[in-house]
N, C-alpha and C. Protein backbone atom coordinates (compact mmCIF):
# COMPACT_ATOMS: atom_id res chain seq x y z
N UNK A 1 -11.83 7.64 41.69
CA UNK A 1 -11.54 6.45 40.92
C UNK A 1 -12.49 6.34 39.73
N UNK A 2 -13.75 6.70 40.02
CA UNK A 2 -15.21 6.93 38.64
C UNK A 2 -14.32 7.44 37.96
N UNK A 3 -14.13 8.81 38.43
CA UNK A 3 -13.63 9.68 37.31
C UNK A 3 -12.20 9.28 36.55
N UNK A 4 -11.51 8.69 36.68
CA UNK A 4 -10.49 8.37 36.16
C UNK A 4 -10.77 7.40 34.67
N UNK A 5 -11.61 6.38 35.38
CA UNK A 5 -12.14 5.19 34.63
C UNK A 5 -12.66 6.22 33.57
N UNK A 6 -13.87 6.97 33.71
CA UNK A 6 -14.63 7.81 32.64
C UNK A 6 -13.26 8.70 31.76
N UNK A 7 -12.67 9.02 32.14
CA UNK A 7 -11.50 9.90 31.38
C UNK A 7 -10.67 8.88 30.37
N UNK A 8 -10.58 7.89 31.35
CA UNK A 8 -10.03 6.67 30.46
C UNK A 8 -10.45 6.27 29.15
N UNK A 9 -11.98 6.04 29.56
CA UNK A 9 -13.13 5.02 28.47
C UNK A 9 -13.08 6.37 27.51
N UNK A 10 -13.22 7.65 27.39
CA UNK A 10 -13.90 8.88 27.09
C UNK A 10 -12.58 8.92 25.79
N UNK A 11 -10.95 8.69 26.49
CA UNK A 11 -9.76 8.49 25.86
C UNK A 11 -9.90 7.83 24.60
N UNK A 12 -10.34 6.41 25.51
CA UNK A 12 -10.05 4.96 24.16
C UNK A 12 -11.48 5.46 23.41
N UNK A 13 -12.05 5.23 23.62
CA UNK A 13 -13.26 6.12 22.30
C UNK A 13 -13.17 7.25 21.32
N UNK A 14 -12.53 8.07 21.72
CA UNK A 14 -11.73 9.46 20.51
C UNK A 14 -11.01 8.52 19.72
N UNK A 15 -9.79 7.81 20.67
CA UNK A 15 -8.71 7.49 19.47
C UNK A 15 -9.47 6.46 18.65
N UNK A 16 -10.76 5.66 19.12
CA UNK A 16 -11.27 4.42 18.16
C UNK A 16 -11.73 5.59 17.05
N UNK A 17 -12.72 6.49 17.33
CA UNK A 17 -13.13 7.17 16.23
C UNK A 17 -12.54 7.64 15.67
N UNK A 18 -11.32 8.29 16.27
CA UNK A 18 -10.38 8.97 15.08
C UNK A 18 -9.69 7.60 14.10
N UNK A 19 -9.44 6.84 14.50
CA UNK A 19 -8.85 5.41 13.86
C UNK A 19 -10.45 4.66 12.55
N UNK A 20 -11.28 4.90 12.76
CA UNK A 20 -12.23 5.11 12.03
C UNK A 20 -12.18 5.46 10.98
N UNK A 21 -11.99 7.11 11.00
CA UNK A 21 -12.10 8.12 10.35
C UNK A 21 -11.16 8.04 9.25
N UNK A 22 -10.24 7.45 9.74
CA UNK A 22 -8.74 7.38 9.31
C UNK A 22 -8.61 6.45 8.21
N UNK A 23 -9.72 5.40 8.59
CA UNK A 23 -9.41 3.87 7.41
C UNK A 23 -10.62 4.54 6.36
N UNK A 24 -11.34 5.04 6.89
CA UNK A 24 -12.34 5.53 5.80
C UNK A 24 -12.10 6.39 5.18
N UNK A 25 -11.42 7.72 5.31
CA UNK A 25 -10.39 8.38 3.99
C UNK A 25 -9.57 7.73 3.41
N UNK A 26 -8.91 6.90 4.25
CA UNK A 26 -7.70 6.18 3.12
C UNK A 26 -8.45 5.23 2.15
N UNK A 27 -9.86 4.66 2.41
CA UNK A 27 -10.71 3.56 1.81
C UNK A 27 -11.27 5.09 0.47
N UNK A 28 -11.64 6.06 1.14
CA UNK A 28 -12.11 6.98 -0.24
C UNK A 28 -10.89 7.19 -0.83
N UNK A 29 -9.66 7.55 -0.67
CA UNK A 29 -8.75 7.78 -1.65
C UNK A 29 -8.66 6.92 -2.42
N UNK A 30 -8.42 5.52 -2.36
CA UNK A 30 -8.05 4.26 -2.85
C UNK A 30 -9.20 4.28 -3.64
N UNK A 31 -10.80 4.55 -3.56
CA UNK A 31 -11.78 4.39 -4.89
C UNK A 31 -11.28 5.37 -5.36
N UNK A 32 -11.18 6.73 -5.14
CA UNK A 32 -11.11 7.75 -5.95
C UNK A 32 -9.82 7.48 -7.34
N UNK A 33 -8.87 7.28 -6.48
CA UNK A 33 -7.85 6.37 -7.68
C UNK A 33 -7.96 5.66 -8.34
N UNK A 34 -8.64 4.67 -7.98
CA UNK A 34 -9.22 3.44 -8.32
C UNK A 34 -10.06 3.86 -10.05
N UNK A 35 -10.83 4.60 -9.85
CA UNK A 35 -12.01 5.83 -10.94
C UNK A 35 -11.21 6.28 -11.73
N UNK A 36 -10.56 6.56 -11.53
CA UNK A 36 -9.42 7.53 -12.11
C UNK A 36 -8.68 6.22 -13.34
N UNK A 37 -8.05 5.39 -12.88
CA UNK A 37 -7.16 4.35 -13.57
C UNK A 37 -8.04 4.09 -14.48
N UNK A 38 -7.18 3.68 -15.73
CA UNK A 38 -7.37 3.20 -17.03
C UNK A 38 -7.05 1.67 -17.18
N UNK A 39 -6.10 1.20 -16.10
CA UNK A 39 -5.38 -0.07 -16.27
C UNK A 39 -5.92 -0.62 -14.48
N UNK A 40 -6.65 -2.00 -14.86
CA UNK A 40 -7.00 -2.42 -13.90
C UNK A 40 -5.69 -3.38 -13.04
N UNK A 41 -6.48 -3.33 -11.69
CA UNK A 41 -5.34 -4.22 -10.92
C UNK A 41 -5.04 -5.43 -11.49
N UNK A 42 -5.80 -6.48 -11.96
CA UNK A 42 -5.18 -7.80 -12.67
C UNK A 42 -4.74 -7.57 -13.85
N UNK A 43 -4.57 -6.43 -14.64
CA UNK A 43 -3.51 -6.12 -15.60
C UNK A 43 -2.31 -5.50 -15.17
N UNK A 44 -2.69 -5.07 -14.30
CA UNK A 44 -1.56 -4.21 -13.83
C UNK A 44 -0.28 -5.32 -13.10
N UNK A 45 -0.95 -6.38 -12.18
CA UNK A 45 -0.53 -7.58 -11.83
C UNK A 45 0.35 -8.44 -13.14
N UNK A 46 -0.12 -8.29 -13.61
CA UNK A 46 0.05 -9.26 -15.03
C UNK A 46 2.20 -8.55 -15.37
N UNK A 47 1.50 -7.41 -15.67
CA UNK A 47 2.55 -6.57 -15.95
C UNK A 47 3.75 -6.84 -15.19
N UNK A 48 3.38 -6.38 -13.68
CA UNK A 48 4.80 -6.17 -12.67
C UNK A 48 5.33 -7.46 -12.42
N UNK A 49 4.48 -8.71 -12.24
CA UNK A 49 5.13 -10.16 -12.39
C UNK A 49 5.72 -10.51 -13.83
N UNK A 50 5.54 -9.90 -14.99
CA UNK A 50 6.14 -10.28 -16.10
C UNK A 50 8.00 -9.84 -15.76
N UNK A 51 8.15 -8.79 -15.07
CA UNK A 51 9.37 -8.24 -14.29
C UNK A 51 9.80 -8.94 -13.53
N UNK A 52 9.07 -9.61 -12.73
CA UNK A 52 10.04 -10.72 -11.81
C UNK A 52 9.53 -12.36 -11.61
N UNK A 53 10.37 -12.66 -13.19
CA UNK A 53 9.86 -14.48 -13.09
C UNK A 53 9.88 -15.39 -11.98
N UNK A 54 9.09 -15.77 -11.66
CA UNK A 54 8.66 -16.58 -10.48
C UNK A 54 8.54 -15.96 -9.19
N UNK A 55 8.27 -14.65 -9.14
CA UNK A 55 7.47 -13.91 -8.02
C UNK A 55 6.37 -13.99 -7.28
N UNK A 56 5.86 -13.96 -6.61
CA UNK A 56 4.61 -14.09 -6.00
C UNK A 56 4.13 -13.02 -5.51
N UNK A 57 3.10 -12.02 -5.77
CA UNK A 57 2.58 -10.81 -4.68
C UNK A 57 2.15 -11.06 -3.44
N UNK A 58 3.03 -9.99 -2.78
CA UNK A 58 2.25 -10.38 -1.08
C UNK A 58 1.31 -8.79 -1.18
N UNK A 59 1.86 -7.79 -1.27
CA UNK A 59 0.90 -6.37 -1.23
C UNK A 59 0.89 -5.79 -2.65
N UNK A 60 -0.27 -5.10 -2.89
CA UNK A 60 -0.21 -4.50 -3.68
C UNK A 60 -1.03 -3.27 -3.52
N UNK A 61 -0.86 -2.16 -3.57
CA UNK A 61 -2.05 -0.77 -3.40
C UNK A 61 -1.76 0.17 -5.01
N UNK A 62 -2.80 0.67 -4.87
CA UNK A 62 -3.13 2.06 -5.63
C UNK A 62 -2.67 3.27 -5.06
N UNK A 63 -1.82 4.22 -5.67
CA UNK A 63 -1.04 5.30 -4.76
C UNK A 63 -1.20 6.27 -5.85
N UNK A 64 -0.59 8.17 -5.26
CA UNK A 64 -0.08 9.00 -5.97
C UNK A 64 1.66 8.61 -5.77
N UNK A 65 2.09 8.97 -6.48
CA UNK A 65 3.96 8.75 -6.19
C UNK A 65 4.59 9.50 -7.16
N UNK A 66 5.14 10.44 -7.07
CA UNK A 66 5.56 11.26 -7.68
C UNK A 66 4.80 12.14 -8.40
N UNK A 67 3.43 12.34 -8.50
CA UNK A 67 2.39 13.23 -9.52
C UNK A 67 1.67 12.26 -10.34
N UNK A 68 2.11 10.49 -10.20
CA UNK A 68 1.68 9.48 -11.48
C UNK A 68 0.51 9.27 -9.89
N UNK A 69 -0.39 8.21 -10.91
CA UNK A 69 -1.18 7.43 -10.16
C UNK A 69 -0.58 5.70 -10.33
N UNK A 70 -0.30 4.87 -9.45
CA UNK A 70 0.49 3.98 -9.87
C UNK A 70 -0.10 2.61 -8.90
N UNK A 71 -0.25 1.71 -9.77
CA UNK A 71 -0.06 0.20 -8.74
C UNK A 71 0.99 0.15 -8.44
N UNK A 72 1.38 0.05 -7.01
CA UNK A 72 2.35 -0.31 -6.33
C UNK A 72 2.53 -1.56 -5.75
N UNK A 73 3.34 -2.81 -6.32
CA UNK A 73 3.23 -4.41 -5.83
C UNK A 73 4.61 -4.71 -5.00
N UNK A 74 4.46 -5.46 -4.28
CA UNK A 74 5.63 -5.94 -3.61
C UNK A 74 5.46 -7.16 -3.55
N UNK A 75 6.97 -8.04 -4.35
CA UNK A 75 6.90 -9.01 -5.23
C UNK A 75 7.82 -9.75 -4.44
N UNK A 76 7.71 -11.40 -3.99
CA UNK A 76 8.73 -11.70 -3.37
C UNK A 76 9.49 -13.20 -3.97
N UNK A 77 10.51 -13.20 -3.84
CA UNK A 77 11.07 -13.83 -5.30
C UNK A 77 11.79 -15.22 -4.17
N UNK A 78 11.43 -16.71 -4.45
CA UNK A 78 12.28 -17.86 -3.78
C UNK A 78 13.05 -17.61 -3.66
N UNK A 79 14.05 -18.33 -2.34
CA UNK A 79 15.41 -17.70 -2.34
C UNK A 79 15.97 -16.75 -1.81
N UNK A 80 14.55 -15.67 -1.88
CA UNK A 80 15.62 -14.42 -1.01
C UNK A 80 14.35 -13.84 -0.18
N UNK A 81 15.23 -12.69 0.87
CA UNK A 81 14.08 -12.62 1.36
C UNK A 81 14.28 -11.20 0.67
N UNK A 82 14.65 -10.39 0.21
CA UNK A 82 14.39 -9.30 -0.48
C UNK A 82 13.12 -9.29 -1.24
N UNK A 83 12.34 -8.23 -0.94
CA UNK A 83 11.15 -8.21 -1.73
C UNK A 83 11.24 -6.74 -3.60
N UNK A 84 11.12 -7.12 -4.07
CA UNK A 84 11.38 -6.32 -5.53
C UNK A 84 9.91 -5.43 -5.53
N UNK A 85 9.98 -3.80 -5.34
CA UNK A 85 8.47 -3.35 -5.65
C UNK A 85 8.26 -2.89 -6.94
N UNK A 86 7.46 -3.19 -7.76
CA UNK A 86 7.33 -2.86 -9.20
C UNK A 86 5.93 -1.32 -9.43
N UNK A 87 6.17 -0.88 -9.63
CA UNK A 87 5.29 0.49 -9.68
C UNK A 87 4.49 0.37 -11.44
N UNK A 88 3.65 0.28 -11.38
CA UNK A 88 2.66 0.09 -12.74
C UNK A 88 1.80 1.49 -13.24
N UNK A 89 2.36 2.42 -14.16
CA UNK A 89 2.03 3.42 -14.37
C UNK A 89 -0.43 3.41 -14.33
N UNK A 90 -1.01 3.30 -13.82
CA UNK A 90 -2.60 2.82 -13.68
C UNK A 90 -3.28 4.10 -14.83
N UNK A 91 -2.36 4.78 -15.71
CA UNK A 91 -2.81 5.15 -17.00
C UNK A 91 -2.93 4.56 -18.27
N UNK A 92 -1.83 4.31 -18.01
CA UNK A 92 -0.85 3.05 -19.67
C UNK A 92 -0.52 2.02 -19.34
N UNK A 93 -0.40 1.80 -18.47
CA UNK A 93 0.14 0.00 -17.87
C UNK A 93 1.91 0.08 -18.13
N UNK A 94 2.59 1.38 -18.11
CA UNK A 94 4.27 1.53 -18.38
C UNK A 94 4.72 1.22 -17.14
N UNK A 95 6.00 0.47 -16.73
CA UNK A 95 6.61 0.50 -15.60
C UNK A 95 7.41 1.17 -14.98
N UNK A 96 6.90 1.96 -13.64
CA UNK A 96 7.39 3.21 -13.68
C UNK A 96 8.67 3.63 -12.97
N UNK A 97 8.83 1.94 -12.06
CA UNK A 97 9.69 1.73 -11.42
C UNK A 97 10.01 0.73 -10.54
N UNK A 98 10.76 -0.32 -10.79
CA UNK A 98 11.19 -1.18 -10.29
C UNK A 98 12.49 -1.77 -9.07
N UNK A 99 11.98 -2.00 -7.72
CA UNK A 99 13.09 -1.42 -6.46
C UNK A 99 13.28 -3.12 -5.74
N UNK A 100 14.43 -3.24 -5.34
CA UNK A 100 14.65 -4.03 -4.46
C UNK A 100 14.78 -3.42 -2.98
N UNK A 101 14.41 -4.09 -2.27
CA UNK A 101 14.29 -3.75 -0.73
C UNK A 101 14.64 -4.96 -0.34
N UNK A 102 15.08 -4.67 1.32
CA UNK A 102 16.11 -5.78 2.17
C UNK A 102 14.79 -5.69 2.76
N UNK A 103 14.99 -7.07 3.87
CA UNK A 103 14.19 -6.80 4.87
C UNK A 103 14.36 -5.64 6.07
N UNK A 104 15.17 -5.18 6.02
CA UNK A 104 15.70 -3.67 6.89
C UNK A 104 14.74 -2.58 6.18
N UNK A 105 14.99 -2.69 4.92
CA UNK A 105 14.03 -1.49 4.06
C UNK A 105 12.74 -1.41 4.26
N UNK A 106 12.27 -2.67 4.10
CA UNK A 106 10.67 -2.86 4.52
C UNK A 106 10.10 -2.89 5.43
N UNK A 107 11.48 -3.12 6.91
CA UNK A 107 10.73 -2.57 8.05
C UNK A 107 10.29 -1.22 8.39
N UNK A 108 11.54 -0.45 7.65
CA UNK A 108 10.85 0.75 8.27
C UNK A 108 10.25 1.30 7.06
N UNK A 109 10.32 0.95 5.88
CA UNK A 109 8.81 1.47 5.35
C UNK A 109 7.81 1.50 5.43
N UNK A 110 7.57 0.16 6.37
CA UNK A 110 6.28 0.38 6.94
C UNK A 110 6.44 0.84 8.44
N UNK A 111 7.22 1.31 9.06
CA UNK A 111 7.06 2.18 10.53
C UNK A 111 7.17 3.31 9.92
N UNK A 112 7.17 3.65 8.76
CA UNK A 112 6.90 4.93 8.15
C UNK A 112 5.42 4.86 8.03
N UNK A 113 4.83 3.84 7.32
CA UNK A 113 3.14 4.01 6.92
C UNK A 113 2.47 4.21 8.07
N UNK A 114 2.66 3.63 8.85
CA UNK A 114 2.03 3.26 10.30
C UNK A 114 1.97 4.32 10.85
């Protein structure tokens, strides 16, 4: 019965450290991008809400997406529950792409991230 418990605890401790490890590369990618950009996040903000009048941001990250480096916002507009994601080129401040998503879309985009 020791030994089970110890195999157990020995378990949940790898996966905490690997889960660690995990937020802290994704935390260095996000500066490293971050260094990189020419166009800061509250300009970049500025920008993708000028695209959807009376939006509100719920997420927004720093990504690669397609070879660009890009703010990526997800914008959610009264009225619907569709959220609009606006992609902000973080070189030039150009918009690189602008998407509506259902709430079906956004579930599993994020059981994709996850």
């Amino acid at each position: 019965m020791k030994t089970n418990r110890n195999i157990v605890c020995t378990a949940v401790a790898i996966l905490l450290a690997i889960g660690v490890v995990s937020c802290a590369t994704d935390a260095q990618k996000e500066g490293k991008l971050q260094a990189e950009a020419k166009v800061s996040r509250a300009q970049a903000e500025k920008i993708a809400l000028a695209k959807v009048p009376g939006g509100t941001i719920k997420e927004g990250e720093i990504e690669k997406e397609k070879g660009k480096i890009v703010w990526s916002f997800d914008i959610a507009t009264p009225g619907t529950a569709d959220i609009t994601e606006v992609q902000v080129d973080a070189l030039n401040g150009e918009v690189v792409a602008i998407e509506k998503e259902s709430p079906a879309q956004q579930a599993k985009e994020k059981r994709e991230k996850d």
